[in-house]
C-alpha atoms as a PDB file:
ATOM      1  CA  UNK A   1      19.264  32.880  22.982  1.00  0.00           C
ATOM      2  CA  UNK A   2      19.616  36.341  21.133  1.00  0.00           C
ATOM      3  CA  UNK A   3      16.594  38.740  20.920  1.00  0.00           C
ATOM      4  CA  UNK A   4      16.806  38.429  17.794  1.00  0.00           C
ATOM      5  CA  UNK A   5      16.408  34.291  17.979  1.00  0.00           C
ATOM      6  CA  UNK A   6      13.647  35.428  20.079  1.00  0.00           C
ATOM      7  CA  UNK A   7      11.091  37.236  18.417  1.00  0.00           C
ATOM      8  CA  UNK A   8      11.730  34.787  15.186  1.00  0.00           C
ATOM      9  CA  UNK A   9      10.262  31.719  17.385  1.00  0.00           C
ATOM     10  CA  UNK A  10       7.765  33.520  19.295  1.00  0.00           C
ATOM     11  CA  UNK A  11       6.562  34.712  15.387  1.00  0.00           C
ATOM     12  CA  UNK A  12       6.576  30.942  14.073  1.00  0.00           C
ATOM     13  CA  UNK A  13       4.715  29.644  17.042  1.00  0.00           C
ATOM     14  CA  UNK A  14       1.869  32.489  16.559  1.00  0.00           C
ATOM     15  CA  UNK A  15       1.523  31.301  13.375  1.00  0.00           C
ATOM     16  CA  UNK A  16       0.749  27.357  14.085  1.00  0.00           C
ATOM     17  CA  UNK A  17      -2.852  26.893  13.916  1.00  0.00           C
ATOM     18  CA  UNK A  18      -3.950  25.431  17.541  1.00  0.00           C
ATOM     19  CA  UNK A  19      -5.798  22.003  18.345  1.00  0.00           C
ATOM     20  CA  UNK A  20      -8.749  23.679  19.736  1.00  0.00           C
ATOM     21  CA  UNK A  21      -8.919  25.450  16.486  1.00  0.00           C
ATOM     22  CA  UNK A  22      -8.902  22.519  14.759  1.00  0.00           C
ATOM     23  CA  UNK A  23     -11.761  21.208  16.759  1.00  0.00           C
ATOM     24  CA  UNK A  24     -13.690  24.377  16.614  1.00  0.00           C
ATOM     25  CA  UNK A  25     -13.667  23.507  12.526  1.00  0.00           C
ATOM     26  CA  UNK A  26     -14.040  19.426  13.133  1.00  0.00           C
ATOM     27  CA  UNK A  27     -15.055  17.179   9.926  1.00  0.00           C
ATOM     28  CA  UNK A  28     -15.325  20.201   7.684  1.00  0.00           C
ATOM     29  CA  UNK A  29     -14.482  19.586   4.455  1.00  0.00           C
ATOM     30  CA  UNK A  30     -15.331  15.578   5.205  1.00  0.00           C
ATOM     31  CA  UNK A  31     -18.976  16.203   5.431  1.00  0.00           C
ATOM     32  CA  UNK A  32     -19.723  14.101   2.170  1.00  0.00           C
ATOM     33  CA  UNK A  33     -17.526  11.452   2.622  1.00  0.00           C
ATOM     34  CA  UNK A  34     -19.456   7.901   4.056  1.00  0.00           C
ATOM     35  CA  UNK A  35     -17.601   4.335   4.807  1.00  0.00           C
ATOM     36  CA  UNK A  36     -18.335   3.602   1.154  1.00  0.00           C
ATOM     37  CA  UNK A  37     -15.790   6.806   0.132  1.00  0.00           C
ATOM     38  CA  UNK A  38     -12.863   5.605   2.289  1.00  0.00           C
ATOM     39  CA  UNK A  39     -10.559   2.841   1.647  1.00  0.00           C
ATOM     40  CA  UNK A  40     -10.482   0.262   4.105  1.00  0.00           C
ATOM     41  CA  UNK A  41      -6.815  -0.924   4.755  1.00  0.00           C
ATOM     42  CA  UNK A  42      -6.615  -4.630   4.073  1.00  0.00           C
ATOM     43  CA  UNK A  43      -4.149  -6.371   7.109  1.00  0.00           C
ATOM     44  CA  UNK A  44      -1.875  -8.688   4.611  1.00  0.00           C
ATOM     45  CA  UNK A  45      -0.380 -12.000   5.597  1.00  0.00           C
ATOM     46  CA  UNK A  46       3.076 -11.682   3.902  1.00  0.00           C
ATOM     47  CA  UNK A  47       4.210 -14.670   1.832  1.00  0.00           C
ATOM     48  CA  UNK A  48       7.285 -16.086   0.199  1.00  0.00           C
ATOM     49  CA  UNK A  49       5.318 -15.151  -2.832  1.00  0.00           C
ATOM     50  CA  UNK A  50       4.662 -11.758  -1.532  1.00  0.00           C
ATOM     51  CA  UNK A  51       5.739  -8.514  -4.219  1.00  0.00           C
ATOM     52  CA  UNK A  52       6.271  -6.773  -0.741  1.00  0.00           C
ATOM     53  CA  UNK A  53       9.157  -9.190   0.320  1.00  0.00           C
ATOM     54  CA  UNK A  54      11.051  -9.034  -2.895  1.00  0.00           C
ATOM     55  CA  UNK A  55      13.734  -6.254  -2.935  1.00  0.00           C
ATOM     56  CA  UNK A  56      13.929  -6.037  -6.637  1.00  0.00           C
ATOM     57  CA  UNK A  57      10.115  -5.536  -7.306  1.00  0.00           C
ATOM     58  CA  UNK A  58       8.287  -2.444  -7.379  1.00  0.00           C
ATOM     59  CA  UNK A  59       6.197  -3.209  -4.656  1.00  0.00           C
ATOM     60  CA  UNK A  60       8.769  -3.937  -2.372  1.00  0.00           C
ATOM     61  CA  UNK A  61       8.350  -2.730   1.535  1.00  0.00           C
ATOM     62  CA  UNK A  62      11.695  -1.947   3.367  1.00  0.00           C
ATOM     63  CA  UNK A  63      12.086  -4.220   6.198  1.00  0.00           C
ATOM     64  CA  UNK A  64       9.318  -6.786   4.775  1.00  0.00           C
ATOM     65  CA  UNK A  65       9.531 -10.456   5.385  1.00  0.00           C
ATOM     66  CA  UNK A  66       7.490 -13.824   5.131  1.00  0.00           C
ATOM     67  CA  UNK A  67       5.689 -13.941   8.007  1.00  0.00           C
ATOM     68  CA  UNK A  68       4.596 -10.146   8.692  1.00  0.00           C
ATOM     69  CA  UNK A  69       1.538  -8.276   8.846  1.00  0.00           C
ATOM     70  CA  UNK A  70       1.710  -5.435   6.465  1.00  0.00           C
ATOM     71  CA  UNK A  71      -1.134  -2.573   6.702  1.00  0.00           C
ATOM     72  CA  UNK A  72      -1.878  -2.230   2.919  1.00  0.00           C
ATOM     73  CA  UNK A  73      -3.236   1.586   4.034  1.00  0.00           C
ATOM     74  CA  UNK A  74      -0.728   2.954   6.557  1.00  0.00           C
ATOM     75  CA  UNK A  75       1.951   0.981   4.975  1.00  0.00           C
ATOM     76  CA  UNK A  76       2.889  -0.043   8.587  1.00  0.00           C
ATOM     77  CA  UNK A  77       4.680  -3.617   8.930  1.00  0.00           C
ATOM     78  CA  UNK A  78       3.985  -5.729  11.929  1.00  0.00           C
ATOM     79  CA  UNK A  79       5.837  -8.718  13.479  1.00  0.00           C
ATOM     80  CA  UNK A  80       3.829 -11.485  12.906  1.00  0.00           C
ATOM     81  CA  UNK A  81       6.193 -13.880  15.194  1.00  0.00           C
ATOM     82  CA  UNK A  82       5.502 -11.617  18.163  1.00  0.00           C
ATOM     83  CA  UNK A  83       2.120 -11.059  17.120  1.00  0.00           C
ATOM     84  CA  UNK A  84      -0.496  -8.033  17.063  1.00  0.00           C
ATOM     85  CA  UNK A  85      -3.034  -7.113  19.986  1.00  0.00           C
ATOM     86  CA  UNK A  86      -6.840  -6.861  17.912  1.00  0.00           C
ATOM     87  CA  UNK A  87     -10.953  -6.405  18.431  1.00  0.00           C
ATOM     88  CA  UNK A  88     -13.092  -8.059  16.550  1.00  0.00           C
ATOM     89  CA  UNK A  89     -15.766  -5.573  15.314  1.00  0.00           C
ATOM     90  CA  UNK A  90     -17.711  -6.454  13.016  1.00  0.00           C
ATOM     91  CA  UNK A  91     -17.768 -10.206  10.418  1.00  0.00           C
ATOM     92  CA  UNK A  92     -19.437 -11.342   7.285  1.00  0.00           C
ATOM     93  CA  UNK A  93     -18.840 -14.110   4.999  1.00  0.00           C
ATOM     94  CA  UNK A  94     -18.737 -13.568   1.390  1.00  0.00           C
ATOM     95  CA  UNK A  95     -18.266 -15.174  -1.964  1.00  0.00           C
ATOM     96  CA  UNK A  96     -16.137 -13.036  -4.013  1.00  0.00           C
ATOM     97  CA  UNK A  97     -15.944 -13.931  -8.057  1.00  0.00           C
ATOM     98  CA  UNK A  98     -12.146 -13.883  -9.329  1.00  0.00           C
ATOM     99  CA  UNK A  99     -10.617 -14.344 -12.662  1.00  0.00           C
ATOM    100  CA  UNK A 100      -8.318 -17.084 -12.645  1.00  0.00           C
ATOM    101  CA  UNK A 101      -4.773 -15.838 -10.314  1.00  0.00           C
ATOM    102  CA  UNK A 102      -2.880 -16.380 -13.348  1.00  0.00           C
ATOM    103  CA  UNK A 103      -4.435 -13.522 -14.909  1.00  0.00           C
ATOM    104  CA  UNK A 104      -3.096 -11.450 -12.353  1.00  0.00           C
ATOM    105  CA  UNK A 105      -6.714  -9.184 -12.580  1.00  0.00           C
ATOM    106  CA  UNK A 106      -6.240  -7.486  -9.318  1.00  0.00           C
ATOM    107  CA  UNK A 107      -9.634  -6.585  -7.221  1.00  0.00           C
ATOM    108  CA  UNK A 108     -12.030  -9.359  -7.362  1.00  0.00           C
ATOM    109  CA  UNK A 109     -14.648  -9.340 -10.799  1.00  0.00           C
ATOM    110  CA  UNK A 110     -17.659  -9.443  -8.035  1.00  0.00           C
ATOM    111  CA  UNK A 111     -16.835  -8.386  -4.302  1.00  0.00           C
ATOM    112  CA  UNK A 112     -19.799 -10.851  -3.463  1.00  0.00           C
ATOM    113  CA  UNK A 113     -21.729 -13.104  -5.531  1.00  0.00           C
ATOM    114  CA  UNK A 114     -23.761 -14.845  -2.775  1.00  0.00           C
ATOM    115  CA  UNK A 115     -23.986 -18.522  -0.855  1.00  0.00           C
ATOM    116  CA  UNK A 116     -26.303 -19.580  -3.686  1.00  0.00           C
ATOM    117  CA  UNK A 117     -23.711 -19.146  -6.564  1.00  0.00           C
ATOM    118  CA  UNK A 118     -22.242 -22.201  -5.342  1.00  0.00           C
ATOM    119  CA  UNK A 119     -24.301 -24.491  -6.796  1.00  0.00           C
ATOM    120  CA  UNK A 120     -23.149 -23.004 -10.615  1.00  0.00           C
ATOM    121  CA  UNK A 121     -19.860 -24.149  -9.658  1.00  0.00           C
ATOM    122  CA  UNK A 122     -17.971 -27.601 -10.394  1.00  0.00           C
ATOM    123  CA  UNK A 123     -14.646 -28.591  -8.352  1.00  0.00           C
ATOM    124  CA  UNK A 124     -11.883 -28.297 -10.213  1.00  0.00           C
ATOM    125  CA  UNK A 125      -8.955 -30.987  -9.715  1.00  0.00           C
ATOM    126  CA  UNK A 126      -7.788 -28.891  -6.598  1.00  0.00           C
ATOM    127  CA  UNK A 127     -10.840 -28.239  -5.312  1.00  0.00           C
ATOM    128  CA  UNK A 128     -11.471 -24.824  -6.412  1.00  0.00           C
ATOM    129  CA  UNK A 129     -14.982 -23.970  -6.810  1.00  0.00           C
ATOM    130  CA  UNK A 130     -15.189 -22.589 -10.541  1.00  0.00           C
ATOM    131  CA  UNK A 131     -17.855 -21.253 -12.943  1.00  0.00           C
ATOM    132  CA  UNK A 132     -18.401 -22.193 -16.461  1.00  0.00           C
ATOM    133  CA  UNK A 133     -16.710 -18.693 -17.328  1.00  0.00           C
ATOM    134  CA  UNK A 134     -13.408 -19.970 -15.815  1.00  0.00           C
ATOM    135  CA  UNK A 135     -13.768 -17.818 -12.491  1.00  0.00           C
ATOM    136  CA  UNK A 136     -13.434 -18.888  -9.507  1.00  0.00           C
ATOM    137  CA  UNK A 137     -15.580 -18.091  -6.291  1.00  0.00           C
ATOM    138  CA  UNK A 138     -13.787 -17.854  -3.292  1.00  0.00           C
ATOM    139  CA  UNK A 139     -15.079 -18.204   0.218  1.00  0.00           C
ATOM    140  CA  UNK A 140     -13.652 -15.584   2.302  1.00  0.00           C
ATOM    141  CA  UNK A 141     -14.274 -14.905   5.804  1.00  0.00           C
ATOM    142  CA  UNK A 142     -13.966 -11.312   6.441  1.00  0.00           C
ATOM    143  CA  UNK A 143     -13.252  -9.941   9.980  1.00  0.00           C
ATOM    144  CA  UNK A 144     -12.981  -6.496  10.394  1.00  0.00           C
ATOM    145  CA  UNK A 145     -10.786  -5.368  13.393  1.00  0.00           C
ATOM    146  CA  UNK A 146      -9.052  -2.776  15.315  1.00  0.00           C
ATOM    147  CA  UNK A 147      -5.019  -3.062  16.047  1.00  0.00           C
ATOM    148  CA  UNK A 148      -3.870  -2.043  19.357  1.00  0.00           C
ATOM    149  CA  UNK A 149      -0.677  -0.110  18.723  1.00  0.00           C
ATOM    150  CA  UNK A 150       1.565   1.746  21.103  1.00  0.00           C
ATOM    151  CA  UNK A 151      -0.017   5.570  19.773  1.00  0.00           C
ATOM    152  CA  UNK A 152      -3.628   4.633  19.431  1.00  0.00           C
ATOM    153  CA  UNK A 153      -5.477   2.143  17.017  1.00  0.00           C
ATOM    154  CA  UNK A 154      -5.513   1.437  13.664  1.00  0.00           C
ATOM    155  CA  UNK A 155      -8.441  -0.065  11.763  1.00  0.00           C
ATOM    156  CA  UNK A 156      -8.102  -3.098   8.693  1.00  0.00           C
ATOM    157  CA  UNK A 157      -9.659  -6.091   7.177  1.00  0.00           C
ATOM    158  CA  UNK A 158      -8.380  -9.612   7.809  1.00  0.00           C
ATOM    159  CA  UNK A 159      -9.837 -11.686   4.941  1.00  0.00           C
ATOM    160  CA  UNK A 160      -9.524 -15.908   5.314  1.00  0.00           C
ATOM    161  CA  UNK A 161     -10.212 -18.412   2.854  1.00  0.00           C
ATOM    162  CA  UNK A 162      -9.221 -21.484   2.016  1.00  0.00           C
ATOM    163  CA  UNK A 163      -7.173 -23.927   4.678  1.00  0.00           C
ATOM    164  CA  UNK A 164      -7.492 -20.686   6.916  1.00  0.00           C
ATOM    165  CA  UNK A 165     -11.914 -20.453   6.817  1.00  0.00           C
ATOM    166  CA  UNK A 166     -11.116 -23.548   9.944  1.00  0.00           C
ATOM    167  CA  UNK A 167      -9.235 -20.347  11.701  1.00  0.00           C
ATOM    168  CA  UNK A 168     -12.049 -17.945  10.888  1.00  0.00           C
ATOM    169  CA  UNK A 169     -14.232 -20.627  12.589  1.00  0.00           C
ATOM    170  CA  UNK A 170     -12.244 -21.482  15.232  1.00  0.00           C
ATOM    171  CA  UNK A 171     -11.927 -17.355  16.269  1.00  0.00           C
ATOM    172  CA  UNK A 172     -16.101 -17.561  15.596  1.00  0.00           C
ATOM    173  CA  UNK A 173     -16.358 -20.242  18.555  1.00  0.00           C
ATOM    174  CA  UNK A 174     -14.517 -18.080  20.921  1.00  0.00           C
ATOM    175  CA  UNK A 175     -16.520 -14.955  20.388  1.00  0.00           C
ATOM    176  CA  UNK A 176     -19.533 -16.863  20.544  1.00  0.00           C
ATOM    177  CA  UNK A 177     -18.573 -19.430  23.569  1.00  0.00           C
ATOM    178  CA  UNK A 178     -17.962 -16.085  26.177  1.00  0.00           C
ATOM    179  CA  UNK A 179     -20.448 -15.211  28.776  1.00  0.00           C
ATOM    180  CA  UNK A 180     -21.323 -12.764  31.010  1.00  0.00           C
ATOM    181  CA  UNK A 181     -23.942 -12.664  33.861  1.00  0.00           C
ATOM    182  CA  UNK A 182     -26.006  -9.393  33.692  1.00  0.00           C
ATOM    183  CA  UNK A 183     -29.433  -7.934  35.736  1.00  0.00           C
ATOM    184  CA  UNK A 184     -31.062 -10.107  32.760  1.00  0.00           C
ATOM    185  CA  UNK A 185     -28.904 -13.031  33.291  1.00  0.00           C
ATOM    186  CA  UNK A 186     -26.470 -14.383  30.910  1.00  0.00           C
ATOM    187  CA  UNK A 187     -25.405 -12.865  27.883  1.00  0.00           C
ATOM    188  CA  UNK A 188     -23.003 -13.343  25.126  1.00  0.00           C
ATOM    189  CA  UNK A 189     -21.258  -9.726  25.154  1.00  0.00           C
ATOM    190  CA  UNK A 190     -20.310  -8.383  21.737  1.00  0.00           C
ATOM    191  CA  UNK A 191     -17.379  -9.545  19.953  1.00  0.00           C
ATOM    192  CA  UNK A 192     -15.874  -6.016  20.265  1.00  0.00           C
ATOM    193  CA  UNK A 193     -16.108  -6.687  24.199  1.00  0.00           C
ATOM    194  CA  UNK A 194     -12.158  -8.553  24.195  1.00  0.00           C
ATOM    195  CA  UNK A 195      -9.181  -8.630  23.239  1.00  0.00           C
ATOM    196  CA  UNK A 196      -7.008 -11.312  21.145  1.00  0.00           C
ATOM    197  CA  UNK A 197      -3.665 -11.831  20.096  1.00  0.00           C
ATOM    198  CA  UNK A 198      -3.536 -12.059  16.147  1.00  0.00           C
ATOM    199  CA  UNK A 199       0.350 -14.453  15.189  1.00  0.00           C
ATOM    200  CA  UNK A 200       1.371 -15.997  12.168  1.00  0.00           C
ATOM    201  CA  UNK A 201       2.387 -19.236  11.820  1.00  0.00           C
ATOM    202  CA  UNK A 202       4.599 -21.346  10.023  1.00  0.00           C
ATOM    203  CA  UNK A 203       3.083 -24.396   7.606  1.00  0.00           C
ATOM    204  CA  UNK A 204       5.232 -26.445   6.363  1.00  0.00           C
ATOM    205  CA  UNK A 205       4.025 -29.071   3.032  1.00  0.00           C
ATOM    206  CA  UNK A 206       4.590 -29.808  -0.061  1.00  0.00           C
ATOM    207  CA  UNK A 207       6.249 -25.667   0.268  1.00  0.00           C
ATOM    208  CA  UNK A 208       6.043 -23.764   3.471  1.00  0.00           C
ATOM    209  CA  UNK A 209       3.656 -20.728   3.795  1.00  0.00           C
ATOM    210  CA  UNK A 210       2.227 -18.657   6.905  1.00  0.00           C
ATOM    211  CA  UNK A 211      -1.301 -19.350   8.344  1.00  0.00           C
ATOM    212  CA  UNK A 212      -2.989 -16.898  11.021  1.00  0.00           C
ATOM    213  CA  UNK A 213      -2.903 -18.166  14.761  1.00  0.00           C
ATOM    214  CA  UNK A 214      -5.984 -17.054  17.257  1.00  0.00           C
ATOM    215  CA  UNK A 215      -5.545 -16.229  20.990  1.00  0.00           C
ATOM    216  CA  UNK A 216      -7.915 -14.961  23.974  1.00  0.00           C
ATOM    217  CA  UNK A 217      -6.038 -12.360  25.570  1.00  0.00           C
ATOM    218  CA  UNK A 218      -8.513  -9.918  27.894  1.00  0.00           C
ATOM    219  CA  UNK A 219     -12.135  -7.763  28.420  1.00  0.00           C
ATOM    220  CA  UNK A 220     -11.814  -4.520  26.889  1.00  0.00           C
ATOM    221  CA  UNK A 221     -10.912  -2.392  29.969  1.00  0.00           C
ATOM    222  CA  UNK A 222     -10.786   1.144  28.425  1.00  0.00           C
ATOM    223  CA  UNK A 223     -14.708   3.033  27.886  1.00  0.00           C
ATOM    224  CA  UNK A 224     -13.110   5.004  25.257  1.00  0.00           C
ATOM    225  CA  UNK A 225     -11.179   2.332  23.594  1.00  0.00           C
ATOM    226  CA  UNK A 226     -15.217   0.135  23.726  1.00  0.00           C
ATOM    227  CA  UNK A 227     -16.272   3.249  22.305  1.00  0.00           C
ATOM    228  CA  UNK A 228     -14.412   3.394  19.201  1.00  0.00           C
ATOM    229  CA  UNK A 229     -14.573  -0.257  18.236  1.00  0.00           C
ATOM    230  CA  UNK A 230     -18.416  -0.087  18.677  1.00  0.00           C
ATOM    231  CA  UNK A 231     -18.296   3.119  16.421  1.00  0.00           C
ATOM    232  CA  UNK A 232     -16.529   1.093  13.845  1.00  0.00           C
ATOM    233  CA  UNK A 233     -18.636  -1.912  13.947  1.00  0.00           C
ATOM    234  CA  UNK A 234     -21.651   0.669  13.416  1.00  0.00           C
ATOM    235  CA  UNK A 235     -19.991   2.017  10.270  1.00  0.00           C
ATOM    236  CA  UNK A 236     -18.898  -0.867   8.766  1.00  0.00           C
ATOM    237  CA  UNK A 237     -22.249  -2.763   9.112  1.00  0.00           C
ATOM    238  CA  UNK A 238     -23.771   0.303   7.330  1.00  0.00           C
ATOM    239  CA  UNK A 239     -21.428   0.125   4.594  1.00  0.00           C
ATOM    240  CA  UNK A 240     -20.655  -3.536   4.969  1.00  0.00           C
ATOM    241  CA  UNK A 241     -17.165  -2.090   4.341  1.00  0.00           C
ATOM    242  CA  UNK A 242     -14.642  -2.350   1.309  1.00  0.00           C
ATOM    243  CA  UNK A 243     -10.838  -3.358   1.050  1.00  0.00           C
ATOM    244  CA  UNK A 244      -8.445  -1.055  -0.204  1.00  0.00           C
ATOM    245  CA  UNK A 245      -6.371  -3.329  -2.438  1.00  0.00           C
ATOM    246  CA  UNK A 246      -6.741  -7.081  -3.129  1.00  0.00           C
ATOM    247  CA  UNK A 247      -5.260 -10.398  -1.667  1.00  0.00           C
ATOM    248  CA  UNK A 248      -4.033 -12.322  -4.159  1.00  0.00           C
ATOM    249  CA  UNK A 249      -2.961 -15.448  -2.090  1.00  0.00           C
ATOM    250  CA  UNK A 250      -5.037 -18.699  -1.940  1.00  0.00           C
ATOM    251  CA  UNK A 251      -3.748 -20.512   1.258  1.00  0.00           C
END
């Protein structure tokens, strides 16, 4: 390397701001910003029906196919066959108000209109719970989680409804069903305490379409890692949390 060479990297390299000068000036900037200012990425169940899988459409995601998680945030696609290490941290059932799908309206008319709205709603011939204005409410089970990559963790929103709510309730049951002995005696731990395996799965019917599949894997065995899904359950239960873009399917 020439002198010349030299003294030009040495130059560039004084001039790259360091990390600990980056922590010295930590969240400024952010100070204003709450869980209700940031948008949650929504974990997406990729259809046949998906815009995502379609190579022609605008929404199209290189390398997207039936079957795949897609991070509607990070933009991040994830093999749904092989499936997707998660923790459960935090899980509330709502009753989002939508304008019929073939409206195409996009984020839901209500985010949550409440158990009780049920009972202004008549079955329609498929069994769709609909108002008198032609909505329909949709019970979704919401379970927010943390994905266990190979650089770190990323945070979404797996919403279920539909034929997938017996899912929701089957993943429930686990969380609840684990015990632990403590100096108190036995406990049920928090749900952020483990580890699952998140899969699709083929469903085959009058079409085929992909359904989520729900596996015990392990304890949580990092403090940090315990940390940061307890830090995210925190936030999202005092925001209650928001997607970032809607899920239009009804499986």
């Amino acid at each position: 390397m020439s002198q010349e060479t030299s003294d030009l990297t040495v130059k560039k390299q004084a001039g790259v701001p360091s990390t600990s000068l980056f922590e010295a000036d930590a969240k400024l900037g952010l100070e204003n910003m709450d869980q209700d200012d940031l948008a949650l990425p929504f974990l997406k169940l990729l259809q046949n029906s998906s815009d995502e899988t379609k190579k022609k459409h605008s929404s199209y995601v290189e390398g997207a196919e039936p079957g795949m998680f897609y991070n509607t945030v990070t933009k991040k696609l994830y093999d749904g066959a092989k499936g997707i290490e998660v923790i459960p941290c935090f899980y509330k059932l709502t009753f989002p108000e939508w304008a019929p799908f073939e409206r195409r309206e996009g984020r839901p008319v209500s985010p949550d209109r409440g158990a009780d709205v049920l009972s202004q709603t008549k079955k329609d011939a498929s069994g769709k719970d609909v108002l008198s204005n032609g909505n329909i409410i949709i019970k979704t089970a919401n379970h927010f989680i943390i994905i266990l990559t190979e650089t770190g963790i990323d945070k979404a929103l797996v919403a279920m409804k539909s034929t997938q709510l017996k899912v929701s309730r089957g993943w429930n049951s686990m969380m609840k069903s684990i015990s632990e002995k403590g100096k108190n005696g036995t406990f049920n731990p928090p749900s952020f305490s483990h580890i699952y395996q998140l899969r699709s799965t083929e469903v085959t019917g009058n079409f085929t379409w992909y359904g989520y599949n729900v596996k015990l894997l392990r304890k949580v065995d990092n403090v940090d890692l315990y940390q940061q899904a307890k830090s995210f359950h925190t936030s999202i239960k005092g925001g209650q949390g928001k997607a970032a873009e809607k899920d239009d399917t009804n499986f």
